[in-house]
Every structure is written in C-alpha cells, then in structure tokens.
N, C-alpha and C. Protein backbone atom coordinates (compact mmCIF):
# COMPACT_ATOMS: atom_id res chain seq x y z
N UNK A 1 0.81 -1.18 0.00
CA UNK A 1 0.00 0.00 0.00
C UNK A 1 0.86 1.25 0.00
N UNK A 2 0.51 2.18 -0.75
CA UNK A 2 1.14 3.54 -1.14
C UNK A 2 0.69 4.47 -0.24
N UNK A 3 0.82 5.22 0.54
CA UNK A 3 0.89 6.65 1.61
C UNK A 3 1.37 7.29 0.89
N UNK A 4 0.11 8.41 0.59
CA UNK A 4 0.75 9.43 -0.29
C UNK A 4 0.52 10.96 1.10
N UNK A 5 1.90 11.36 1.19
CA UNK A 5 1.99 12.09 2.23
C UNK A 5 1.94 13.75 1.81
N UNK A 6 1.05 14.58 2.08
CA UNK A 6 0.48 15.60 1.67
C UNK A 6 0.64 16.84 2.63
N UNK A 7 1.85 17.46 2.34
CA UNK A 7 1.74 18.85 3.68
C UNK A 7 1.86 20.27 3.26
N UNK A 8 1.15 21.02 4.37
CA UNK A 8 0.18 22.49 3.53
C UNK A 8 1.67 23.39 3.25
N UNK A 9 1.81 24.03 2.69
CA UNK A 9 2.74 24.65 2.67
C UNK A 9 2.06 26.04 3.37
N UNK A 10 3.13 26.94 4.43
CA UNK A 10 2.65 28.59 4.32
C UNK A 10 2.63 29.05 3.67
N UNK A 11 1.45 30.17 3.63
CA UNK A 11 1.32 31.39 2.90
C UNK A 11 0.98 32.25 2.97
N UNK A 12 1.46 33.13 3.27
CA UNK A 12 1.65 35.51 3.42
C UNK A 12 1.51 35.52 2.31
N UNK A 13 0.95 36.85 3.04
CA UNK A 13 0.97 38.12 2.11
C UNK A 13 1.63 39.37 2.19
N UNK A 14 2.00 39.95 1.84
CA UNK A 14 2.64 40.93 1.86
C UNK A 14 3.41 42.37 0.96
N UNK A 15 3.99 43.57 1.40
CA UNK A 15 4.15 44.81 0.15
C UNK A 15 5.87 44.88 -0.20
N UNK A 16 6.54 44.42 -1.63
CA UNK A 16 7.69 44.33 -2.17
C UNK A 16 8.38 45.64 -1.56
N UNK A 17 9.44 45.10 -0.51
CA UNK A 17 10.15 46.78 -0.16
C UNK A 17 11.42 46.96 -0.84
N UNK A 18 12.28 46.40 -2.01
CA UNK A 18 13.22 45.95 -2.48
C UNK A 18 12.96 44.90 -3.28
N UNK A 19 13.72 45.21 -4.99
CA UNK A 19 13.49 44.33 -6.04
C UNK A 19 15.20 44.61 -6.35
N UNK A 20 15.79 44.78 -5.66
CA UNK A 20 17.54 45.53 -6.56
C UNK A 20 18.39 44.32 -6.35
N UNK A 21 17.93 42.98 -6.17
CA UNK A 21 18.44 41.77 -6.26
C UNK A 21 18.30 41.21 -7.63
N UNK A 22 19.00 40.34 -8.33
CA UNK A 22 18.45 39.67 -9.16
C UNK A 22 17.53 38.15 -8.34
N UNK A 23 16.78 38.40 -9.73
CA UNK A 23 15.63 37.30 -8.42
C UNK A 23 15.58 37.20 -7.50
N UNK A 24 15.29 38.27 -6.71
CA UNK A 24 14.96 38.06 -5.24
C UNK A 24 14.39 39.24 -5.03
N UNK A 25 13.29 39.38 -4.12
CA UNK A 25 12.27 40.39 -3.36
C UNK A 25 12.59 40.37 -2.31
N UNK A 26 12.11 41.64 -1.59
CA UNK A 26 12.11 41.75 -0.11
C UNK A 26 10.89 41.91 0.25
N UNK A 27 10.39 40.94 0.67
CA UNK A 27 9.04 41.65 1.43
C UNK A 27 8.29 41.45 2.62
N UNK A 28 7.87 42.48 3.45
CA UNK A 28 7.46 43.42 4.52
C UNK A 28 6.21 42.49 4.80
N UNK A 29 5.79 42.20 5.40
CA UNK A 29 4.58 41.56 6.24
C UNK A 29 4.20 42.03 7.43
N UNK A 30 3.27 42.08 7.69
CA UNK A 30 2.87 43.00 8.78
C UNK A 30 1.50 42.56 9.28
N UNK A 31 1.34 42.25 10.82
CA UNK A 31 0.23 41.70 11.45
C UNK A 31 0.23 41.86 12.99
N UNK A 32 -1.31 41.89 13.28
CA UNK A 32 -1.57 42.65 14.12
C UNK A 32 -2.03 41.09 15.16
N UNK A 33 -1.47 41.50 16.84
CA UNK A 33 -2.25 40.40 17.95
C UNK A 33 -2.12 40.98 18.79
N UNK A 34 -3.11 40.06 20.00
CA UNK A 34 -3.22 40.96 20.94
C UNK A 34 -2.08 40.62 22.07
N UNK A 35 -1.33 41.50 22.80
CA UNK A 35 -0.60 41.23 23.98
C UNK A 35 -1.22 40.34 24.72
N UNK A 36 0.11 39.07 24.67
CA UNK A 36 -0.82 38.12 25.98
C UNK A 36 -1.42 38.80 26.89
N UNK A 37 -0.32 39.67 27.91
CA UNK A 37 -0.68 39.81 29.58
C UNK A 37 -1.57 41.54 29.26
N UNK A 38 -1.41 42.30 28.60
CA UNK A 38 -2.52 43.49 28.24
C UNK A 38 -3.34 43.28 27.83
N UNK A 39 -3.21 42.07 26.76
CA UNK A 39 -4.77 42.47 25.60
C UNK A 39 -4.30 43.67 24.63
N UNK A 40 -3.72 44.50 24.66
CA UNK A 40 -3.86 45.64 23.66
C UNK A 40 -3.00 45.39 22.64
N UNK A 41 -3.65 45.88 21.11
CA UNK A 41 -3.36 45.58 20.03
C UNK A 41 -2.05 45.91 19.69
N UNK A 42 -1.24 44.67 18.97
CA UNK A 42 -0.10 45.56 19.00
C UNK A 42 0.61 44.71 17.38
N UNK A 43 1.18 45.65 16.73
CA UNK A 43 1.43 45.46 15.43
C UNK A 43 2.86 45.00 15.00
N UNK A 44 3.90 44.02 14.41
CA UNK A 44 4.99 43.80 14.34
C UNK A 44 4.85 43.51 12.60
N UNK A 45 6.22 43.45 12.26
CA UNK A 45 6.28 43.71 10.86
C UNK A 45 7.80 42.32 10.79
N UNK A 46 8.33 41.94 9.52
CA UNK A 46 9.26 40.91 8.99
C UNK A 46 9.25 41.00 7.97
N UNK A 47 10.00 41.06 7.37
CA UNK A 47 10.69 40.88 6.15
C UNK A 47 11.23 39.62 5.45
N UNK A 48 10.79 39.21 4.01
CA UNK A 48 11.33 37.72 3.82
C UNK A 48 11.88 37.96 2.41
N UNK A 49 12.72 37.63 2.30
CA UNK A 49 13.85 37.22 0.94
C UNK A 49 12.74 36.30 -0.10
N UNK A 50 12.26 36.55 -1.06
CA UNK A 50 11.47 35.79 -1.81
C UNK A 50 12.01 35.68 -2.97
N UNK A 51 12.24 34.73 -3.80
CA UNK A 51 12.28 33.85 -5.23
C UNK A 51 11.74 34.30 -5.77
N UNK A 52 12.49 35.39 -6.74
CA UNK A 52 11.26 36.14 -7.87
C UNK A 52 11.75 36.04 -9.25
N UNK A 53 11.31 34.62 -10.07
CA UNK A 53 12.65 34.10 -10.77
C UNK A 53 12.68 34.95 -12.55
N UNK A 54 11.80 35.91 -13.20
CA UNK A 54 11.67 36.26 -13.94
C UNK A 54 12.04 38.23 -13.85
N UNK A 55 11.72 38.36 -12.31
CA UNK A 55 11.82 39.84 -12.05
C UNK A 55 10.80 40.62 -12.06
N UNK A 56 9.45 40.36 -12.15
CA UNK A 56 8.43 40.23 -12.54
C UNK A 56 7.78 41.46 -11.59
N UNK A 57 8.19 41.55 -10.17
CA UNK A 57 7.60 42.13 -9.66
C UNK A 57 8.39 43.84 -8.92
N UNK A 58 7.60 44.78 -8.43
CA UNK A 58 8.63 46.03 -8.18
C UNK A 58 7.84 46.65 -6.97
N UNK A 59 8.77 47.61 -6.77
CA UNK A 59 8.17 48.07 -5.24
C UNK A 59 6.91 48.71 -5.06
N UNK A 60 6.11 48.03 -3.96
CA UNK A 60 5.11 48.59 -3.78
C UNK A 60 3.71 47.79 -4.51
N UNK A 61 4.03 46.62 -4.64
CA UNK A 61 3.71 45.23 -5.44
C UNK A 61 3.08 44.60 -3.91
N UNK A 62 1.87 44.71 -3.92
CA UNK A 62 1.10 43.47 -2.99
C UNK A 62 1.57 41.55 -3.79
N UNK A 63 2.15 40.80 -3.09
CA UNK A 63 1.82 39.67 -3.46
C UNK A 63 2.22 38.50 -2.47
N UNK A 64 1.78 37.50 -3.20
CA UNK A 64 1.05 36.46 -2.06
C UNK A 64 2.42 35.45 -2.26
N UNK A 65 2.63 34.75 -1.32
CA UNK A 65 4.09 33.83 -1.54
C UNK A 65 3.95 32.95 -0.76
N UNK A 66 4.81 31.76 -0.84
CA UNK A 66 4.87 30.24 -0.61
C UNK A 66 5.70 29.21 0.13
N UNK A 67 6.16 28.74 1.00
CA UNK A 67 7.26 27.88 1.52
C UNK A 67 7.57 26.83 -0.04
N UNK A 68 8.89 27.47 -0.03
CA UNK A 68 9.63 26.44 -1.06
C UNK A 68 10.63 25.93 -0.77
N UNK A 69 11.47 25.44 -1.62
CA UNK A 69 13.20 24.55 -1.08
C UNK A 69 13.65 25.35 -1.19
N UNK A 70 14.81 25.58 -0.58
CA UNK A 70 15.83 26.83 -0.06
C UNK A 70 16.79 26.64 -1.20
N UNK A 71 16.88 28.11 -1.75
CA UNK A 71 17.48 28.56 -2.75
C UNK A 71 18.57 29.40 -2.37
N UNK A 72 18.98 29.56 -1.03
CA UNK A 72 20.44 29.96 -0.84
C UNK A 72 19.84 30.39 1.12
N UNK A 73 20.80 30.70 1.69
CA UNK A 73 20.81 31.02 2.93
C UNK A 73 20.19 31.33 3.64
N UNK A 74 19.09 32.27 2.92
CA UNK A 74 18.30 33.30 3.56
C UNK A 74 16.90 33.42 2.56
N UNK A 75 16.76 32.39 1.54
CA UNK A 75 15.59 32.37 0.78
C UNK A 75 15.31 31.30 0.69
N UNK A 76 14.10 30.94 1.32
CA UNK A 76 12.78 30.19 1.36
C UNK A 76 11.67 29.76 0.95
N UNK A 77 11.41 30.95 0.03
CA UNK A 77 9.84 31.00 -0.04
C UNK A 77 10.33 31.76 -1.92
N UNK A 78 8.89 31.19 -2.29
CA UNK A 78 8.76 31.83 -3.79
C UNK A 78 7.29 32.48 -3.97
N UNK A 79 7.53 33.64 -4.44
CA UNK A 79 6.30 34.17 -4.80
C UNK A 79 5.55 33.34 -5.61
N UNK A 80 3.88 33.68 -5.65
CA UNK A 80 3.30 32.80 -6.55
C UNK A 80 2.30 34.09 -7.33
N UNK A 81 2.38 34.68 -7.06
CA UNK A 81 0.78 35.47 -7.51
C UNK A 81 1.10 37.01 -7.05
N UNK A 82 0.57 38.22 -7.74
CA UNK A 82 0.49 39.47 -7.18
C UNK A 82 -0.93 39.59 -7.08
C-alpha cells in the first residue's frame, strides 16, 4: 500500500520593499495580535527574501508567496501570484 503524504505549505501576504536583487524580493509583512498579559493591540512587521525568478515584480507590489526549497541562505519561499 502507497501513503501518499500531503503537507500544507505557508502562505503571506505581503508589500515588495526591495526588487535591486536579481531574483529576489524583499518583502514586509505585517500583522496585528493581541498582547498576551494586556490584551492591547499591538502590530509587528518581517521581512522575507522571496524567489522572484523572472523579475516580474517592483516596489510597492502586494503579493502572495509560498514555503519552497531553499534557494540559498536566507531564501525560502517563492512568490506565486500578485
């Protein structure tokens, strides 16, 4: 019997803050939770090195991206969609 093993990959969203790589994006994510011990809203931001293998995209570019195989040190993930 065959187990075919099936796992979700992540996926953000987020705004291109840097395209001056070849193939590669920078982009800014940003989301809001509440303080465990306050409760009050509080907002943090990250940045992710993204696989942008045509160049396709430029600053100020909403788009949606993916957990992929690591394409060097610090890149992870490949855009899929603006």
């Amino acid at each position: 019997m065959d187990k075919q093993t099936t796992t979700k990959k992540r996926t953000l969203t987020g705004v291109v803050m840097s395209d001056k790589m070849d193939k590669t994006i920078v982009v800014s994510v940003d989301r809001q939770f509440a303080h465990p011990l306050y409760g009050k809203r509080v907002s943090s931001s990250k940045k992710y090195k993204v696989h942008d293998e045509n160049n396709d995209y430029k600053v100020g570019d909403t788009v949606t991206f993916v957990e992929s195989r690591p394409y060097s040190k610090d890149k992870r993930w490949e855009v899929i969609k603006k």
